[in-house]
Protein backbone atom coordinates (compact mmCIF):
# COMPACT_ATOMS: atom_id res chain seq x y z
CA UNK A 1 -39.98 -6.89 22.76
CA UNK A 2 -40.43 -10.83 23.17
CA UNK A 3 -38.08 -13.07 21.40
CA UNK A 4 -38.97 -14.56 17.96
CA UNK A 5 -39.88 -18.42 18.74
CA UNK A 6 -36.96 -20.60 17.96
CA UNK A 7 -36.72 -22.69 15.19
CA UNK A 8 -37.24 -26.56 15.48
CA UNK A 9 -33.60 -26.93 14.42
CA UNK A 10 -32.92 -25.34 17.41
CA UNK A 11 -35.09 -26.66 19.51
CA UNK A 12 -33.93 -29.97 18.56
CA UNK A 13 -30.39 -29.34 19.58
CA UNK A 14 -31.81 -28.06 22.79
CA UNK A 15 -33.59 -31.08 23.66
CA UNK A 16 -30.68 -33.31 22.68
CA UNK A 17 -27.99 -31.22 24.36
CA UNK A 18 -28.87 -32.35 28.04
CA UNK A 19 -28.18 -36.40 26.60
CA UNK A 20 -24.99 -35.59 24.65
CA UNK A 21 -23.41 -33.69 28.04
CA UNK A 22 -24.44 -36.50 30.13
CA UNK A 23 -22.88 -39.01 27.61
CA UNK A 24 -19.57 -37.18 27.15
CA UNK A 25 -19.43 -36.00 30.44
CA UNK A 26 -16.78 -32.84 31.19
CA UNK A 27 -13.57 -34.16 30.45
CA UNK A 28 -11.48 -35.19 28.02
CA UNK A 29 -14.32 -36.48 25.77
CA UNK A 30 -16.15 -33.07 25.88
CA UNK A 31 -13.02 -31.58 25.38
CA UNK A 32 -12.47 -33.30 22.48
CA UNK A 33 -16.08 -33.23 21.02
CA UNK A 34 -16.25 -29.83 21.61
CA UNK A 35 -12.63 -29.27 19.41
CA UNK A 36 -13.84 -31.43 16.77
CA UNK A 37 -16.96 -29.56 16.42
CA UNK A 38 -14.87 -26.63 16.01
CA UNK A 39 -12.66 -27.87 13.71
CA UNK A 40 -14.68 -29.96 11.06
CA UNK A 41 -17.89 -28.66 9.41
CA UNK A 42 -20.79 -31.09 10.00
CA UNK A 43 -24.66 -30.82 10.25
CA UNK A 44 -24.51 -29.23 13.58
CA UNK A 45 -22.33 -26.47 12.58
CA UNK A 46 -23.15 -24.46 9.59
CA UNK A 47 -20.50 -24.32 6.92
CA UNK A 48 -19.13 -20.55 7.19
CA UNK A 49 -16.72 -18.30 5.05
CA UNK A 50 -14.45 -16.40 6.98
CA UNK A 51 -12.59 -14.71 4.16
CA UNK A 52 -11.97 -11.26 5.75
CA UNK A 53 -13.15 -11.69 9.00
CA UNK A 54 -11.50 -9.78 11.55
CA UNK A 55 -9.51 -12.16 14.10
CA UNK A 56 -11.53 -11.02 17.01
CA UNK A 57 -14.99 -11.68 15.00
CA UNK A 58 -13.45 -15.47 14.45
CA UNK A 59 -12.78 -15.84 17.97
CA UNK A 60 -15.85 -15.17 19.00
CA UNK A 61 -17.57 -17.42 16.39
CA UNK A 62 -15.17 -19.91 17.91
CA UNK A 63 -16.70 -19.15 21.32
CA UNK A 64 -20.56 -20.59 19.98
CA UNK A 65 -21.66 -23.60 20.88
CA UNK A 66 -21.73 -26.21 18.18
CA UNK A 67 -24.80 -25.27 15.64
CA UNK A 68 -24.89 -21.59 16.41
CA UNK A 69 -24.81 -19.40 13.89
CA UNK A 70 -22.27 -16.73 13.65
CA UNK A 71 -23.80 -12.73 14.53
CA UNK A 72 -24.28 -10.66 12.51
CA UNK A 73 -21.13 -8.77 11.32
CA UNK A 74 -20.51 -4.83 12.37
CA UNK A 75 -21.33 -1.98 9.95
CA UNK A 76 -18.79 -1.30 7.79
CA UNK A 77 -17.60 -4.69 7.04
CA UNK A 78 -18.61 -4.90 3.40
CA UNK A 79 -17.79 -1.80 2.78
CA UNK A 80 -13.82 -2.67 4.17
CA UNK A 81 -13.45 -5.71 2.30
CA UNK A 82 -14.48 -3.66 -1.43
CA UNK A 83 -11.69 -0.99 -0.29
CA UNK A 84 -8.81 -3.90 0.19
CA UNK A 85 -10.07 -5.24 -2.78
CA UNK A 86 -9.66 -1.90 -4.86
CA UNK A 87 -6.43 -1.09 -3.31
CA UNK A 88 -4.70 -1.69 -6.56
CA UNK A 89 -7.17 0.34 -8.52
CA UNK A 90 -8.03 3.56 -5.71
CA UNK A 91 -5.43 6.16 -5.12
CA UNK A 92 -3.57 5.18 -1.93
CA UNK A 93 -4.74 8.08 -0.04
CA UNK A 94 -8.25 6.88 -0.51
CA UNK A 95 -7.49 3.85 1.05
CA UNK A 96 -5.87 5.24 3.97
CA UNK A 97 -8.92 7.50 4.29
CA UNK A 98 -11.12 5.24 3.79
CA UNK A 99 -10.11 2.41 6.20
CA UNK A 100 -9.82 5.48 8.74
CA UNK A 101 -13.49 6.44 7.89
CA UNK A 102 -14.25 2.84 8.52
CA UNK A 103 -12.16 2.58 11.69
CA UNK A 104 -14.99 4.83 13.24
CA UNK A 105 -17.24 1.84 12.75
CA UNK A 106 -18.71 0.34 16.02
CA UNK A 107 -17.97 -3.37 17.66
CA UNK A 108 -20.09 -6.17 16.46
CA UNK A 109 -23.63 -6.43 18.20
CA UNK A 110 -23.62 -2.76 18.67
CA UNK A 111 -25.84 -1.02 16.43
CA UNK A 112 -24.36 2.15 16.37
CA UNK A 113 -24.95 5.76 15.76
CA UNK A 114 -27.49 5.88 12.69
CA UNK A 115 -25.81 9.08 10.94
CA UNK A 116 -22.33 7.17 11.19
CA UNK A 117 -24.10 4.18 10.15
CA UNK A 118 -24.90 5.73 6.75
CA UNK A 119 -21.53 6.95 6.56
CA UNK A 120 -20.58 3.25 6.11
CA UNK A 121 -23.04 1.71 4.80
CA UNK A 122 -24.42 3.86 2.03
CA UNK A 123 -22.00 7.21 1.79
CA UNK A 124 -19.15 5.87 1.89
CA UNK A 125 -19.99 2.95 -0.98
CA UNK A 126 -21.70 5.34 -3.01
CA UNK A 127 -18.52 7.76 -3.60
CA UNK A 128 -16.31 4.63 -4.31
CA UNK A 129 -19.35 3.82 -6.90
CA UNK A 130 -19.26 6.59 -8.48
CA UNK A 131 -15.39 7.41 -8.60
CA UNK A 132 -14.90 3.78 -10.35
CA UNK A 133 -17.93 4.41 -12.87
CA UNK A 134 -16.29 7.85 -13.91
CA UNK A 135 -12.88 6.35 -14.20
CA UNK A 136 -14.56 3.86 -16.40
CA UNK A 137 -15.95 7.05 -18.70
CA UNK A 138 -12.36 8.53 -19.21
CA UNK A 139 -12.49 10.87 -16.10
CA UNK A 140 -10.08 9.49 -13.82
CA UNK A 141 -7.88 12.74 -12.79
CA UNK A 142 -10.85 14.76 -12.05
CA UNK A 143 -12.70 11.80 -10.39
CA UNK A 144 -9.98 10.94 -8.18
CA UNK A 145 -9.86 14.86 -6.68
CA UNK A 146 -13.40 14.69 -6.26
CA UNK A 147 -13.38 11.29 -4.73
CA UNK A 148 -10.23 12.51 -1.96
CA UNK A 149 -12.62 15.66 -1.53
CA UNK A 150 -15.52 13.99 -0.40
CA UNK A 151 -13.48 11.27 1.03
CA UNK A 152 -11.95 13.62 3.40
CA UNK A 153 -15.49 15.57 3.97
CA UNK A 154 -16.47 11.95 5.22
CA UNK A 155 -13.84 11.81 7.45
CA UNK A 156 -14.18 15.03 9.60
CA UNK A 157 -18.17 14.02 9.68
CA UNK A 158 -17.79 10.25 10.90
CA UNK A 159 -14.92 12.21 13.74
CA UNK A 160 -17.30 14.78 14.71
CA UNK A 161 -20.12 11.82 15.53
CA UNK A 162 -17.42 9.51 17.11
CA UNK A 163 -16.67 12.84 19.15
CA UNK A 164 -20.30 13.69 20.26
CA UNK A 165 -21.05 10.31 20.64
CA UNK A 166 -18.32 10.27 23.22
CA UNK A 167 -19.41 13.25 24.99
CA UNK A 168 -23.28 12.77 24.76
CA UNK A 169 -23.70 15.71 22.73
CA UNK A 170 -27.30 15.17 20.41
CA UNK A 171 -27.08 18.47 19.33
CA UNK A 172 -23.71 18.03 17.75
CA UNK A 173 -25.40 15.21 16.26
CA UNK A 174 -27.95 16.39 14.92
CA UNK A 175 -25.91 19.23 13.12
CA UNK A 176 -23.37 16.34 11.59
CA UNK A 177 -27.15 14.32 10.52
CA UNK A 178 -29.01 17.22 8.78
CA UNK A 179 -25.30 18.59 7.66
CA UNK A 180 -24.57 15.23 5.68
CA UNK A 181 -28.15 14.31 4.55
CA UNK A 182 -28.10 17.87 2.93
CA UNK A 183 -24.71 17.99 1.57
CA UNK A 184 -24.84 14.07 -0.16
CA UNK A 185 -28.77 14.31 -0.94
CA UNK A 186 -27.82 14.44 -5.02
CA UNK A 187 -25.21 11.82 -4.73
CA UNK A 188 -25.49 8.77 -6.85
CA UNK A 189 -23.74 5.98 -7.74
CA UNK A 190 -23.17 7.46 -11.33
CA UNK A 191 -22.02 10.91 -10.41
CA UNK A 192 -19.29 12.54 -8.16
CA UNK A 193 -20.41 16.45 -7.22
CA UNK A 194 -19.39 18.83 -4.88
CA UNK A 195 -21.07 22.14 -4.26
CA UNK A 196 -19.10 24.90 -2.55
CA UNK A 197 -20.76 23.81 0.86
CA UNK A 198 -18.33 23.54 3.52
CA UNK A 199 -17.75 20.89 6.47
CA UNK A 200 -19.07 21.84 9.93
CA UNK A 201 -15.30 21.46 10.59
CA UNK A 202 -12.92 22.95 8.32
CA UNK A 203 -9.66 21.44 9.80
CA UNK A 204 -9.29 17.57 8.19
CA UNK A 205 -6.39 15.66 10.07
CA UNK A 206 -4.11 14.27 7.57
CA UNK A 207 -4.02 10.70 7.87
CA UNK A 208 -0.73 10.43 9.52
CA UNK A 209 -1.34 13.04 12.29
CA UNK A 210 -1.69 11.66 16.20
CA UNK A 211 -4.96 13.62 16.63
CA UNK A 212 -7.57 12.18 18.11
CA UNK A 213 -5.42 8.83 18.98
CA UNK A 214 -6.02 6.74 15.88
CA UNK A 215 -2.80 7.38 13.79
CA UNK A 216 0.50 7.63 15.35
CA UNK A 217 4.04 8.54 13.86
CA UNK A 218 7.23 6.96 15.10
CA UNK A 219 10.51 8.74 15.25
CA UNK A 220 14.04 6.68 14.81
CA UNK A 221 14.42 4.25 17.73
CA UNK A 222 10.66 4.52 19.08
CA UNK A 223 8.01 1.95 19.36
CA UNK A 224 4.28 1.53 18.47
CA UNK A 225 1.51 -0.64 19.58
CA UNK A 226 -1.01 -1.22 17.18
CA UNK A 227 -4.07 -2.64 18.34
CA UNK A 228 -6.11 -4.33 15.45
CA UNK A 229 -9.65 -2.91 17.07
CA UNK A 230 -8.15 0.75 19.11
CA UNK A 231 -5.00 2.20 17.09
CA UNK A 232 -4.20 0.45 14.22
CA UNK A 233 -2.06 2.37 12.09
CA UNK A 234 1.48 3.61 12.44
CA UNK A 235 3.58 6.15 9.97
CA UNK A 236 7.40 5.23 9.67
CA UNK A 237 8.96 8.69 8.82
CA UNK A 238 12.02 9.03 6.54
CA UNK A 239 13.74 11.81 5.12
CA UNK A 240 14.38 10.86 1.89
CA UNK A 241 12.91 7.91 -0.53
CA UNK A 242 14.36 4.71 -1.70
CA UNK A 243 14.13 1.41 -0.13
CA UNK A 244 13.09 0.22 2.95
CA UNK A 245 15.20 -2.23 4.87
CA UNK A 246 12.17 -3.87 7.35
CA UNK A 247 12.81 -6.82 9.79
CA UNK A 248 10.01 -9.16 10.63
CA UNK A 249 9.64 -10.75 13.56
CA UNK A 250 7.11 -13.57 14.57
CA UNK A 251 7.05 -14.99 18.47
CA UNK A 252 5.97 -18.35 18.57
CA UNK A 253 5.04 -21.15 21.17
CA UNK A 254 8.40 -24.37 20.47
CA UNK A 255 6.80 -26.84 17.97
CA UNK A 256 4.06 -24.69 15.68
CA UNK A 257 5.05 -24.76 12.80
CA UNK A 258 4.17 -21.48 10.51
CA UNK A 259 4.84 -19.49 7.43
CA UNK A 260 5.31 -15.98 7.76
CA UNK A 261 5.32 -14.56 4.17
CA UNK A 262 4.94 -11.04 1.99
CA UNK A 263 3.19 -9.91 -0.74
CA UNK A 264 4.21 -6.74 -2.43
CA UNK A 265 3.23 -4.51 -5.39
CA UNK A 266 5.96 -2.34 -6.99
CA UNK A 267 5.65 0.84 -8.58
CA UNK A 268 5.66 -0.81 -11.56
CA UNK A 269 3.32 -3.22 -11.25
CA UNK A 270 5.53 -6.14 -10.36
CA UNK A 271 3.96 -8.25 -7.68
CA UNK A 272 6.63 -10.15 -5.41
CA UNK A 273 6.84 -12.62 -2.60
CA UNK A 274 8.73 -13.75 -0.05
CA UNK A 275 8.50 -16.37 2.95
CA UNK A 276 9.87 -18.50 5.54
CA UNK A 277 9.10 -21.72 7.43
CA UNK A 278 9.93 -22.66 10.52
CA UNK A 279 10.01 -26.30 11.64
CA UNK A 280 8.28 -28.38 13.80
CA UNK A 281 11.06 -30.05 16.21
CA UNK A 282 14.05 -28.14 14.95
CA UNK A 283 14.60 -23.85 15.71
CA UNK A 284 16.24 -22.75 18.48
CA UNK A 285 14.76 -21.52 21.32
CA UNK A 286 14.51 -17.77 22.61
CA UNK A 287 16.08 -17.05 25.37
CA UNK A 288 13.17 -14.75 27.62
CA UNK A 289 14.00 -15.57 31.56
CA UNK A 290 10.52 -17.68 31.23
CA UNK A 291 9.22 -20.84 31.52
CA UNK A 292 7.63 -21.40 27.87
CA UNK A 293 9.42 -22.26 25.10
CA UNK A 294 9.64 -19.98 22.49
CA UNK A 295 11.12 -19.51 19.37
CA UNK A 296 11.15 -16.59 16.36
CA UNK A 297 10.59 -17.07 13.00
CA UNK A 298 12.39 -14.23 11.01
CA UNK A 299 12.15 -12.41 7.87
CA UNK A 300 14.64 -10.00 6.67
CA UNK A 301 13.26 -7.62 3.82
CA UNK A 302 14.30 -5.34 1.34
CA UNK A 303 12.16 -3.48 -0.73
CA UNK A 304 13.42 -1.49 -3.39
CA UNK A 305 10.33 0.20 -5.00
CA UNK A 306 7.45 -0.92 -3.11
CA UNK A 307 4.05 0.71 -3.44
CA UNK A 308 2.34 -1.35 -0.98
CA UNK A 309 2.64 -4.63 0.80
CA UNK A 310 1.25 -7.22 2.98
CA UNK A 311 2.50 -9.62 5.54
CA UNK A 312 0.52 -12.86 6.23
CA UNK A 313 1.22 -16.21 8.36
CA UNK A 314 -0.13 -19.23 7.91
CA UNK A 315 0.04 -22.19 10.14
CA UNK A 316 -0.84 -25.83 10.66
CA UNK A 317 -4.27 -26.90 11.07
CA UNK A 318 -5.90 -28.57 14.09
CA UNK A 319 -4.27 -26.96 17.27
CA UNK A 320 -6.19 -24.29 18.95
CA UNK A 321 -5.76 -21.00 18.11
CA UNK A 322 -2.27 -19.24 18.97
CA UNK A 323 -1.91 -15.67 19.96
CA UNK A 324 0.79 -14.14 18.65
CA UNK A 325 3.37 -10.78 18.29
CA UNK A 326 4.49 -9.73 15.22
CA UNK A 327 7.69 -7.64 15.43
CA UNK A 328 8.44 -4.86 12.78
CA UNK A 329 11.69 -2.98 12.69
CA UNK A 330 13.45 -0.76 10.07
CA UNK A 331 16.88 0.23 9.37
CA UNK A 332 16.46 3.77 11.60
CA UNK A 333 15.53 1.16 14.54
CA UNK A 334 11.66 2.29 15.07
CA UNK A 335 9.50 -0.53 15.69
CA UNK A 336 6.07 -1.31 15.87
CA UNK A 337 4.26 -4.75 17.45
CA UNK A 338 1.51 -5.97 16.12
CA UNK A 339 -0.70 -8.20 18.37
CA UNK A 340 -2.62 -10.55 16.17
CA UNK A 341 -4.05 -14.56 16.20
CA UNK A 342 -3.61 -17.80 14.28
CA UNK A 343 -6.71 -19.64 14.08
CA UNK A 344 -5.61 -22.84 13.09
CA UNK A 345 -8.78 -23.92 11.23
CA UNK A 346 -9.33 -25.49 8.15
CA UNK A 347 -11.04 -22.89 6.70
CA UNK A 348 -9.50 -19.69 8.34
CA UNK A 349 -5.79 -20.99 8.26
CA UNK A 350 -3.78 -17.51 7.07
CA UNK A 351 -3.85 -14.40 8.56
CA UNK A 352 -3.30 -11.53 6.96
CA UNK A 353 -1.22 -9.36 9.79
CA UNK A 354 -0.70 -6.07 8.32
CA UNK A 355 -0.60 -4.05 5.28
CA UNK A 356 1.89 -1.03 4.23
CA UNK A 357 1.61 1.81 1.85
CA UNK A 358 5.01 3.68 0.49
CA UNK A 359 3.52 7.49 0.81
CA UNK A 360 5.49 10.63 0.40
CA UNK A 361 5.68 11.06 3.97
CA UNK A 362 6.41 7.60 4.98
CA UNK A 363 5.59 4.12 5.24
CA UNK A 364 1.88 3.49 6.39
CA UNK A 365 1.61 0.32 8.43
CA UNK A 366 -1.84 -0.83 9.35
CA UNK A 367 -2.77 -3.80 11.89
CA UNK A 368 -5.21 -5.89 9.74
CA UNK A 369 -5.72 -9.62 11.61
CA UNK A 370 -7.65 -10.63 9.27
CA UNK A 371 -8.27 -14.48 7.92
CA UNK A 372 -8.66 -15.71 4.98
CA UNK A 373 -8.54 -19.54 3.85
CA UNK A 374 -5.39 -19.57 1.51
CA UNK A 375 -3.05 -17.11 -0.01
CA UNK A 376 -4.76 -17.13 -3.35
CA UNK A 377 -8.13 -16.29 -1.79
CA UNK A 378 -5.93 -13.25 0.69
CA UNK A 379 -4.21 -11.68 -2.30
CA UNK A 380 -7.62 -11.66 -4.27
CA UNK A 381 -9.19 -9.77 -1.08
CA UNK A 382 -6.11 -7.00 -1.15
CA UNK A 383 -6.26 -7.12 -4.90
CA UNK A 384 -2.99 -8.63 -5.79
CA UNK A 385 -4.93 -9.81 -8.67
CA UNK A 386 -2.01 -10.43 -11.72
CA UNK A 387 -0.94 -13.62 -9.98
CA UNK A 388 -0.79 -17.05 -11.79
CA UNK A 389 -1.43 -19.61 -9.52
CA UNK A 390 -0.42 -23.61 -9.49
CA UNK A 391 -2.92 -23.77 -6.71
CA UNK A 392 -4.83 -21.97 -3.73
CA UNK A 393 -1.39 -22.13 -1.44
CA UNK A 394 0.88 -21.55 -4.45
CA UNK A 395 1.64 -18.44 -6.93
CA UNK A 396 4.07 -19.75 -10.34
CA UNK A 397 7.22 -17.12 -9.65
C-alpha cells in the first residue's frame, strides 16, 4: 500500500531541516536545540497530554524528532485509564482482573490479535458500562457478581488468545472468536446477563496465582522483579490482617532532587499522604563499590487500615530523564524492585510507580510507571477524588 502524501507542514520541516543541521552543526548547539525542543512546547512540537501514559510510551515520544507527532497509543489504553479511575467505585477484584485482562494487550504499533482486540476495546468497556449503570438503578450486589463473572470469563478468553497466539494455533482462535462473539452478542451497555454457557476453559487462575508468568507471590525473605511491560504484579502473603509495615526505597543519581510520596485510601474512606524530599547538594552518599554517586531517598510506612495505595515521585524539571529502582520491603523481609523512569518534563513531571490493594490474601502490588503532570491531576486518574486542593502540587491536610 503506498504512503498517504505528507502534509505541507511536514514537508516544510523537511525542507528546512537540512539548513537548521547545517547551522547548529552536531555539537553542543544541536545538543542543546534538540533538549530544548524536548523540553518546551513550541510550533514545531505539538502540545501533548501525557496524563497516563505509560513511561515507555513517553520515552519513545521523547525519541521523535522535533514536530512529530506522538503514535498512536496501544489497545487497551482507554480502557486502563477508566479502570484506575473507578478504582474507588469497582470492587477491588475487578480491578485486579481487569488490569490483568488488559495486561494481555499488545505493544504500541502492533495491531494485535482482532478477537483480543475486542476484548479491550469494546467487551471489556461494555461490562464496566453496564455494571456502573445497574449500580446506579439500586442493583449493586447482584451487579457486582455478574460483573466478577464475566470479568473472569474475559480473562480465561483474552489467556487462551495470548496462548494460541503464542503457539500459532488459528484454530484455537477461531474457537475463542466465534466462542466470545456468541456468548457477549446480547451485551449492552445497559444490561449485565449471563446465560448458563460455559468458558472453553473452565479453570480461571485467581489473580494471585504464578500461572502463566504474569502474577507472582513472594514468600518471607524473597524478592520480585516487576517489569512495568512483562510481570507487573506481585502478591505479599501474610497470615493474618492488620497493618502493613512497608519500606520504600528510591536509588538516585547525587544531586536530583525528588519527592517520593503516597497516597492511600482507608477502609473508611479516609484518604492520606505522606512524602519526602531529598536535597539537591546535601544526602549522603550510598556506599555501592562504584564509581557513580548515589544516594537513597527513603520512606518508612505504616499503614493501619489501608484499602489501597499509591506511590508516586516527582522530580525537578529540565534534566533528562533518570532511570530509576524503586525498592519495596515489608516487615517479613520480602521485597520487590520496581524498575521505573523520571521524565523530567514540564508536563510529565510525576510518576506514578506502583499501586497496592489490601486483599484477603495479601497485599497486591502492581508496577504502574505511569506520568501524569501533577499530583492533583495523578490522584484524579486513580480516583482519589475527596481531596481539597490549595493547588495542582498541593492537597489541604
Amino acid at each position: 500500500m503506498p504512503k498517504p502524501p505528507a502534509s505541507p507542514r511536514r514537508r516544510m520541516q523537511g525542507a528546512l531541516e537540512p539548513a537548521v543541521s547545517k547551522a547548529l552543526g552536531s555539537g553542543r548547539r544541536r545538543a542543546a536545540a534538540t533538549r530544548a525542543s524536548r523540553i518546551l512546547p513550541g510550533r514545531l512540537r505539538p502540545v501533548t497530554d501525557f496524563s497516563g501514559w505509560r513511561v515507555a510510551e513517553f520515552a519513545a515520544w521523547a525519541a521523535l524528532p522535533p514536530g512529530a507527532y506522538a503514535a498512536s497509543r496501544p489497545p487497551g489504553s482507554e480502557v486502563s485509564s477508566r479502570v484506575n479511575a473507578l478504582s474507588a467505585t469497582l470492587p477491588t477484584e475487578a480491578v485486579l482482573l481487569s488490569r490483568a485482562i488488559i495486561d494481555t494487550a499488545p505493544l504500541a504499533g502492533d495491531d494485535g490479535n482482532p478477537t483480543l482486540v475486542d476484548v479491550l476495546e469494546r467487551y471489556l468497556p461494555e461490562s464496566i458500562s453496564a455494571y456502573e449503570l445497574s449500580t446506579r438503578r439500586g442493583r449493586k450486589d447482584s451487579a457486582e457478581q455478574l460483573l466478577l463473572t464475566q470479568l473472569r470469563l474475559l480473562h480465561t478468553v483474552a489467556r487462551n488468545v495470548e496462548q494460541a497466539e503464542a503457539a500459532h494455533n488459528e484454530r484455537d482462535l477461531q474457537i475463542q472468536d466465534r466462542f466470545l462473539r456468541e456468548r457477549f452478542a446480547n451485551l449492552t451497555p445497559g444490561q449485565l446477563d449471563l446465560s448458563d454457557r460455559t468458558p472453553p476453559s473452565p479453570d480461571v487462575p485467581s489473580i494471585d496465582a504464578p500461572a502463566r508468568g504474569r502474577t507472582k507471590s513472594v514468600t518471607p525473605d524473597a524478592r520480585a522483579f516487576l517489569d512495568p511491560e512483562h510481570h507487573p504484579v506481585v502478591l505479599f502473603k501474610r497470615a493474618t490482617g492488620g497493618a502493613w509495615d512497608v519500606s520504600l526505597r528510591l536509588a538516585l543519581p547525587k544531586g536530583h532532587a525528588t519527592v517520593l510520596g503516597m497516597v492511600e485510601e482507608t477502609t473508611t474512606g479516609a484518604t492520606l499522604f505522606a512524602h519526602k524530599a531529598n536535597r539537591r547538594l546535601l544526602g549522603s552518599r550510598r556506599a555501592t563499590g562504584f564509581r557513580s554517586p548515589q544516594v537513597d531517598l527513603t520512606l518508612p510506612l505504616k499503614l493501619l487500615s489501608p484499602k489501597r495505595f499509591v506511590i508516586y515521585a516527582q522530580s525537578e524539571i529540565g534534566r533528562e530523564p533518570t532511570d530509576t529502582v524503586l525498592f519495596l520491603r515489608t516487615e517479613g523481609g520480602s521485597q520487590a524492585e520496581l524498575p521505573t523512569s523520571l521524565t523530567n518534563h514540564p508536563r510529565a513531571s510525576l510518576t506514578v510507580i506502583a499501586t497496592a490493594y489490601d486483599t484477603p490474601d495479601g497485599l497486591v502490588l502492581r508496577n504502574e510507571s505511569v506520568v501524569y503532570p501533577d499530583l492533583r491531576s495523578a490522584c484524579a486518574g486513580f480516583g482519589y477524588r475527596n481531596i481539597t486542593w490549595l493547588d495542582r502540587h498541593t492537597p489541604i491536610v
